[in-house]
N, C-alpha and C. Protein backbone atom coordinates (compact mmCIF):
# COMPACT_ATOMS: atom_id res chain seq x y z
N UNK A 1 133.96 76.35 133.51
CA UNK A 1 133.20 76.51 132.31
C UNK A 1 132.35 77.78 132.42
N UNK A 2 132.34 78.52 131.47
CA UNK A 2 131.66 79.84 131.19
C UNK A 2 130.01 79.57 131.10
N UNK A 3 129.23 80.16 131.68
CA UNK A 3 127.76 79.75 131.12
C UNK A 3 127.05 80.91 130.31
N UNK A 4 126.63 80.50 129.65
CA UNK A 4 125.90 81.80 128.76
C UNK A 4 124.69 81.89 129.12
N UNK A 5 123.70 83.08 128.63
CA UNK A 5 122.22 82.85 128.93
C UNK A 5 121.50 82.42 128.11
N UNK A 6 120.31 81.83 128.35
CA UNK A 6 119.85 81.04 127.62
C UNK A 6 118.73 82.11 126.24
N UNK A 7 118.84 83.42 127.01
CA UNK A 7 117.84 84.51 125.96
C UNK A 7 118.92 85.58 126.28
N UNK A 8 118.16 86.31 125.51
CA UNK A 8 118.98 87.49 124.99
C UNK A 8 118.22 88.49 125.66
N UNK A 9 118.27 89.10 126.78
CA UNK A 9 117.46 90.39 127.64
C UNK A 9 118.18 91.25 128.09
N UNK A 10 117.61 92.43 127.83
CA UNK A 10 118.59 93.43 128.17
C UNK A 10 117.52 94.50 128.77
N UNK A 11 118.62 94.82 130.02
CA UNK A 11 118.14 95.61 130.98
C UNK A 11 118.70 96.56 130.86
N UNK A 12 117.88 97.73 130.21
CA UNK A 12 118.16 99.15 129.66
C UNK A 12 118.24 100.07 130.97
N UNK A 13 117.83 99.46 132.12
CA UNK A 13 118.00 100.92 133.21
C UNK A 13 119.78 100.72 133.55
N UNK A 14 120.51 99.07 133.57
CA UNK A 14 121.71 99.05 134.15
C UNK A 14 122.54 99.67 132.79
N UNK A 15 122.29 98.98 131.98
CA UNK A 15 122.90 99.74 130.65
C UNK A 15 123.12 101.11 130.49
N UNK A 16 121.86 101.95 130.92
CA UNK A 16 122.13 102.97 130.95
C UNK A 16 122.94 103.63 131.91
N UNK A 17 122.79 103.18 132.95
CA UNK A 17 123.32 103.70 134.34
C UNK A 17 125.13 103.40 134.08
N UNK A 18 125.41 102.05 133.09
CA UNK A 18 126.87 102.04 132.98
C UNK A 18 127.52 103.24 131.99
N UNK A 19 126.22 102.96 131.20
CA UNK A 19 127.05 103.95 130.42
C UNK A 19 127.75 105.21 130.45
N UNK A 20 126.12 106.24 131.09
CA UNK A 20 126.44 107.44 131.96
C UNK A 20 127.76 107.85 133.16
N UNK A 21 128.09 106.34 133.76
CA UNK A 21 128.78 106.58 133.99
C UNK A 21 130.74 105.90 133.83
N UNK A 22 130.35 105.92 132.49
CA UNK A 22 131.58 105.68 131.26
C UNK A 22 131.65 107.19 131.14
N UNK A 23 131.13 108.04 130.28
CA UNK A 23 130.93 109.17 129.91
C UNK A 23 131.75 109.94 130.79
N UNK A 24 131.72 109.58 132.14
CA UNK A 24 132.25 110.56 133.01
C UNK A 24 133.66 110.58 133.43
N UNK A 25 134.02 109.02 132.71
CA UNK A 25 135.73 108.56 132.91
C UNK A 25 136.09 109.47 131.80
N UNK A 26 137.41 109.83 132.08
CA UNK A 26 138.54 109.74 131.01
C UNK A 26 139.12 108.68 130.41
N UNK A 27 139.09 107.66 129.87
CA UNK A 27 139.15 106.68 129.29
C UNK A 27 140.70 106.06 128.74
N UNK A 28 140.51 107.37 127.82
CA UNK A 28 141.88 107.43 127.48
C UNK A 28 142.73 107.77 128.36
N UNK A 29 142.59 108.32 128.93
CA UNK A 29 144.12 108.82 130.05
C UNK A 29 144.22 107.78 131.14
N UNK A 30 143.41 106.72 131.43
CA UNK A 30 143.85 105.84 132.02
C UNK A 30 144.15 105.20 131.17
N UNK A 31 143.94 104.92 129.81
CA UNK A 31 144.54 104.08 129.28
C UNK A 31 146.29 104.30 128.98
N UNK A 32 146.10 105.56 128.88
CA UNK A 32 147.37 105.70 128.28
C UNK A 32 148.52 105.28 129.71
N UNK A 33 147.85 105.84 131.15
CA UNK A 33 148.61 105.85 131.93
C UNK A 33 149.22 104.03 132.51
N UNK A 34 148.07 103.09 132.13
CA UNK A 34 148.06 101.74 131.88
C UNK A 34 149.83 101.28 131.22
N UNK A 35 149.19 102.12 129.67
CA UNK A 35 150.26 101.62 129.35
C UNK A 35 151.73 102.01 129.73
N UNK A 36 152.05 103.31 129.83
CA UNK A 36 153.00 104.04 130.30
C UNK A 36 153.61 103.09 131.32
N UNK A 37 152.96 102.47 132.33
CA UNK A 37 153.66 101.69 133.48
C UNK A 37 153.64 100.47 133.18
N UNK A 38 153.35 100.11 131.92
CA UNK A 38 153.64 98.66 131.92
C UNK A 38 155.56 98.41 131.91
N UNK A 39 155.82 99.25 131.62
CA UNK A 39 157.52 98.93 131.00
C UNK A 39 158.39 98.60 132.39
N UNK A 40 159.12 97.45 132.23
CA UNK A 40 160.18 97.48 133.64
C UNK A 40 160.82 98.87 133.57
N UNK A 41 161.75 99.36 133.45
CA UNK A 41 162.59 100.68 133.06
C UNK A 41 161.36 101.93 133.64
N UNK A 42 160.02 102.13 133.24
CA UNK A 42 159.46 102.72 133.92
C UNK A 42 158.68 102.80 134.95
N UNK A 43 158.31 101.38 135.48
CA UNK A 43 158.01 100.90 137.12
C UNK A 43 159.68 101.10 137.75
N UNK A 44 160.57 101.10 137.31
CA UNK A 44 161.80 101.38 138.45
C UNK A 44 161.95 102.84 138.41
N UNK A 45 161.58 103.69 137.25
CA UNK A 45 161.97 105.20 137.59
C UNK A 45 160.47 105.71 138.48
N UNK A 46 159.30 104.96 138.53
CA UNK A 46 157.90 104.97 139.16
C UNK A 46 158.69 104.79 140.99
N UNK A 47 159.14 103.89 141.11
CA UNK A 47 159.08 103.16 142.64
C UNK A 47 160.65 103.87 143.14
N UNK A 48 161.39 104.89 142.28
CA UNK A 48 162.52 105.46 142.79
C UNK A 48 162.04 106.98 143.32
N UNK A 49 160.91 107.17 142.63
CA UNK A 49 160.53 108.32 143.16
C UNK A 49 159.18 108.12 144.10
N UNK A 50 158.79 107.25 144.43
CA UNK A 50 157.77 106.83 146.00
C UNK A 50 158.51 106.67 146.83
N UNK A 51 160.40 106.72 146.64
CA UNK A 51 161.30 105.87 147.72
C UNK A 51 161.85 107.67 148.03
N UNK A 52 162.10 108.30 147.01
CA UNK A 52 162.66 109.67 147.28
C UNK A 52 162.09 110.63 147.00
N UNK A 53 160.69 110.66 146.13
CA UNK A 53 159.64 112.10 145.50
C UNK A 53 160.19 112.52 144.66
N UNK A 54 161.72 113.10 145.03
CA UNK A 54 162.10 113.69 143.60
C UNK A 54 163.94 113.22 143.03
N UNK A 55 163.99 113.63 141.66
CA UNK A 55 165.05 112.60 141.47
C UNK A 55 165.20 113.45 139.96
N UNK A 56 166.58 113.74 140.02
CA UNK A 56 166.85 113.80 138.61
C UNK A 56 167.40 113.21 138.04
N UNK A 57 167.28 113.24 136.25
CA UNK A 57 167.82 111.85 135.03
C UNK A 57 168.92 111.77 135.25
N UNK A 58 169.73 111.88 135.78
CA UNK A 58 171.23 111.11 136.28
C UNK A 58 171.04 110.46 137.43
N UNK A 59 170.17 110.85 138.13
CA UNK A 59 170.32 109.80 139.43
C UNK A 59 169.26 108.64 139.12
N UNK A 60 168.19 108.81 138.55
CA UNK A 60 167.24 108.00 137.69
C UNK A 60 168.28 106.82 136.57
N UNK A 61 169.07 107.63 135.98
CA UNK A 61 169.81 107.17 135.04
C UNK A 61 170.84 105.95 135.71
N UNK A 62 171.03 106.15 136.86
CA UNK A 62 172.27 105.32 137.66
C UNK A 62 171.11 104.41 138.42
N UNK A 63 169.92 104.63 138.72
CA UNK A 63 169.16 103.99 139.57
C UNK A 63 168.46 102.38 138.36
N UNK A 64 168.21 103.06 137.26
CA UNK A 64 167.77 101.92 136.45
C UNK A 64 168.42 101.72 135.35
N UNK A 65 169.67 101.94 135.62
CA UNK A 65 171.36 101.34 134.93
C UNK A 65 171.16 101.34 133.46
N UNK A 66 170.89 102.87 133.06
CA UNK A 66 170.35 102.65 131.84
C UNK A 66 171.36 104.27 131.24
N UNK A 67 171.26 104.42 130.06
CA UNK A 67 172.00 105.33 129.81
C UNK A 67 170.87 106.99 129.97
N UNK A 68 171.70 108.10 129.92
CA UNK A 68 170.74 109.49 130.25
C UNK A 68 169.31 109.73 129.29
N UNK A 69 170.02 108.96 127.67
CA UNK A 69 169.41 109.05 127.01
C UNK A 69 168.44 108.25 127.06
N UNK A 70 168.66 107.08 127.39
CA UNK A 70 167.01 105.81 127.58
C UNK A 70 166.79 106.89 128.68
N UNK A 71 167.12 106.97 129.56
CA UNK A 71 165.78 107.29 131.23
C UNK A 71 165.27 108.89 130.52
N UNK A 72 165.97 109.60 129.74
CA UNK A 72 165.33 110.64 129.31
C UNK A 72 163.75 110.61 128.38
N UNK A 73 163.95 109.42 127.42
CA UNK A 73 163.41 109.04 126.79
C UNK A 73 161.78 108.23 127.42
N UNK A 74 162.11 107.77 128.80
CA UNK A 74 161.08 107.28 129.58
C UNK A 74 160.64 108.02 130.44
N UNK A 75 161.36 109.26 130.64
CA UNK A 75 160.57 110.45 131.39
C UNK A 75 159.72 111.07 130.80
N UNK A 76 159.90 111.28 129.87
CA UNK A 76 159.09 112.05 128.40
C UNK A 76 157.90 111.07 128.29
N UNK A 77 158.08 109.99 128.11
CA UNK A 77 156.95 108.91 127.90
C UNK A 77 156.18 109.44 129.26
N UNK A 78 156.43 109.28 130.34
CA UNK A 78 155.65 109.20 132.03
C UNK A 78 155.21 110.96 131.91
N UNK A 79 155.84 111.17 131.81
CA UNK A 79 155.76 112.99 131.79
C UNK A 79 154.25 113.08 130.67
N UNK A 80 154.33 112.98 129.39
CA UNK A 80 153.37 112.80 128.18
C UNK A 80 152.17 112.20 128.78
N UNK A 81 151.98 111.16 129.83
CA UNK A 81 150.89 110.52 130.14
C UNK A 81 150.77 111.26 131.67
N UNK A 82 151.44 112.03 131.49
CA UNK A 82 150.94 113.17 133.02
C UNK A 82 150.69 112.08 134.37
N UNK A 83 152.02 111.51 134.34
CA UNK A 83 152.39 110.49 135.48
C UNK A 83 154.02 111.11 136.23
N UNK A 84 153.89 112.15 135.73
CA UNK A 84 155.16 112.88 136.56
C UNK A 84 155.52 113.43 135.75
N UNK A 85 156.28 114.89 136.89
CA UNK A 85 155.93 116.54 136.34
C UNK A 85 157.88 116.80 136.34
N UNK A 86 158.19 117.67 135.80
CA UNK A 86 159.48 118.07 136.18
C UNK A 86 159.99 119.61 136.47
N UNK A 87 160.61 119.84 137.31
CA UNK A 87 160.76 121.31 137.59
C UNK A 87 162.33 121.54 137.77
N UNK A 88 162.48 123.16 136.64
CA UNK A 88 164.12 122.88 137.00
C UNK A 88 164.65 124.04 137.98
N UNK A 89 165.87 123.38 138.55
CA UNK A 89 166.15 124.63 139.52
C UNK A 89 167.76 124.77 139.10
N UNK A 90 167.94 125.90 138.88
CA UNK A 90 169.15 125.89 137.80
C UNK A 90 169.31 125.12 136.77
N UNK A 91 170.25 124.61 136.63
CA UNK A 91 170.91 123.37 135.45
C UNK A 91 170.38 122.26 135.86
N UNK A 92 169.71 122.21 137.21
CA UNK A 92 169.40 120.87 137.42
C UNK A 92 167.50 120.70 136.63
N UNK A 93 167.34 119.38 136.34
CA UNK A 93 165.74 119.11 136.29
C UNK A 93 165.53 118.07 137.10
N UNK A 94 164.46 117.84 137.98
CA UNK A 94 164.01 117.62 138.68
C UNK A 94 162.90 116.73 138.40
N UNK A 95 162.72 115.50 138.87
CA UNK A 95 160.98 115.04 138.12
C UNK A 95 160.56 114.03 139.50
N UNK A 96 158.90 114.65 140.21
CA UNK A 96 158.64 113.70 140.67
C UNK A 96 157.26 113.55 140.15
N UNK A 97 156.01 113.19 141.18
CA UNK A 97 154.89 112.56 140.63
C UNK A 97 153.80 113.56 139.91
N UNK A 98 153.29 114.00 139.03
CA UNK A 98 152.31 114.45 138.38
C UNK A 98 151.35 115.13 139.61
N UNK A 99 150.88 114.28 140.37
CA UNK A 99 149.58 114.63 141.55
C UNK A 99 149.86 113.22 142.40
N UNK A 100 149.20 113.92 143.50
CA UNK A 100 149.07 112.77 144.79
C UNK A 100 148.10 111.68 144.44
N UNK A 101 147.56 111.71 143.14
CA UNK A 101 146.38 110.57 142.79
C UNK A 101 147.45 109.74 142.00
N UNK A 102 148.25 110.21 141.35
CA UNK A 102 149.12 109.32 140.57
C UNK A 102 150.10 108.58 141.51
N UNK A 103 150.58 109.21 142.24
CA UNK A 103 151.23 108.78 142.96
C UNK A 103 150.73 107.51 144.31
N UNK A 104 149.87 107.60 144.85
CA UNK A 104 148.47 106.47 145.18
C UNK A 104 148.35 105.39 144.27
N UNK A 105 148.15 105.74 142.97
CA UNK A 105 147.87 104.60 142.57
C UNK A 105 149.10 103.74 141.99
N UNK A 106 150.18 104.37 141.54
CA UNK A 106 151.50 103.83 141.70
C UNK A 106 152.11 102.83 143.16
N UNK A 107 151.77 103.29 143.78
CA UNK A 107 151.90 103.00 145.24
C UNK A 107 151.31 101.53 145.57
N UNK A 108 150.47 101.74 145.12
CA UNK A 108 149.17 100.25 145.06
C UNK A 108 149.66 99.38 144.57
N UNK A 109 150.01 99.44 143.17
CA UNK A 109 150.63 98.99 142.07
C UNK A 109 151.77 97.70 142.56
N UNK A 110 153.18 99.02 143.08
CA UNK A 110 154.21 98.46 143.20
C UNK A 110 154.49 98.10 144.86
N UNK A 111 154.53 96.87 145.45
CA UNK A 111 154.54 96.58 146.50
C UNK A 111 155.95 96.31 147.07
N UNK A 112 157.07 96.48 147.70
CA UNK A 112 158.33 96.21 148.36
C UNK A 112 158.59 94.64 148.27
């Protein structure tokens, strides 16, 4: 059972102190990055590249048995929420993690 308080008091030094440091999050970009990894299809193209770093949409594409066009379509999504970067070297493109912070917290995330 939840208990409520019995008055209504508010302590303006913690209030403030949360707030200030709200202000200092990006808010949205974790949110967005939240959502971005909720999808199965994009926790398996997430945990194929913690297993190999880098990986391109055909081998992504064969890894989460999906066609070029879906895993293209979910790279763009992960890519958009700056959860992984892509670099091309010739004809090939290439995509692994955004930064070593994204990649950490992916890591956390998805356990073996």
């Amino acid at each position: 059972m939840i208990e409520n308080c019995d008055v209504t008091v508010f302590e303006e030094e913690k209030i403030e102190n949360v707030q200030n440091a709200i202000k200092s999050l990006d808010i949205n970009f974790t949110s967005s990055v939240l959502k971005s990894i909720s999808d199965k299809t994009r926790l398996t193209i997430m945990y194929a590249l913690l297993v190999e770093n880098e990986l391109c949409v055909c081998d992504l594409s064969a890894i989460t048995k999906s066609t070029i066009a879906n895993t293209s379509h979910h790279l763009k999504k992960l890519s958009s929420s700056k959860i992984v970067k892509n670099e091309k070297v010739g004809k090939m493109v290439y995509y692994s993690f955004y930064d070593e912070n994204i990649k950490q917290l992916v890591s956390s995330l998805i356990t073996p």
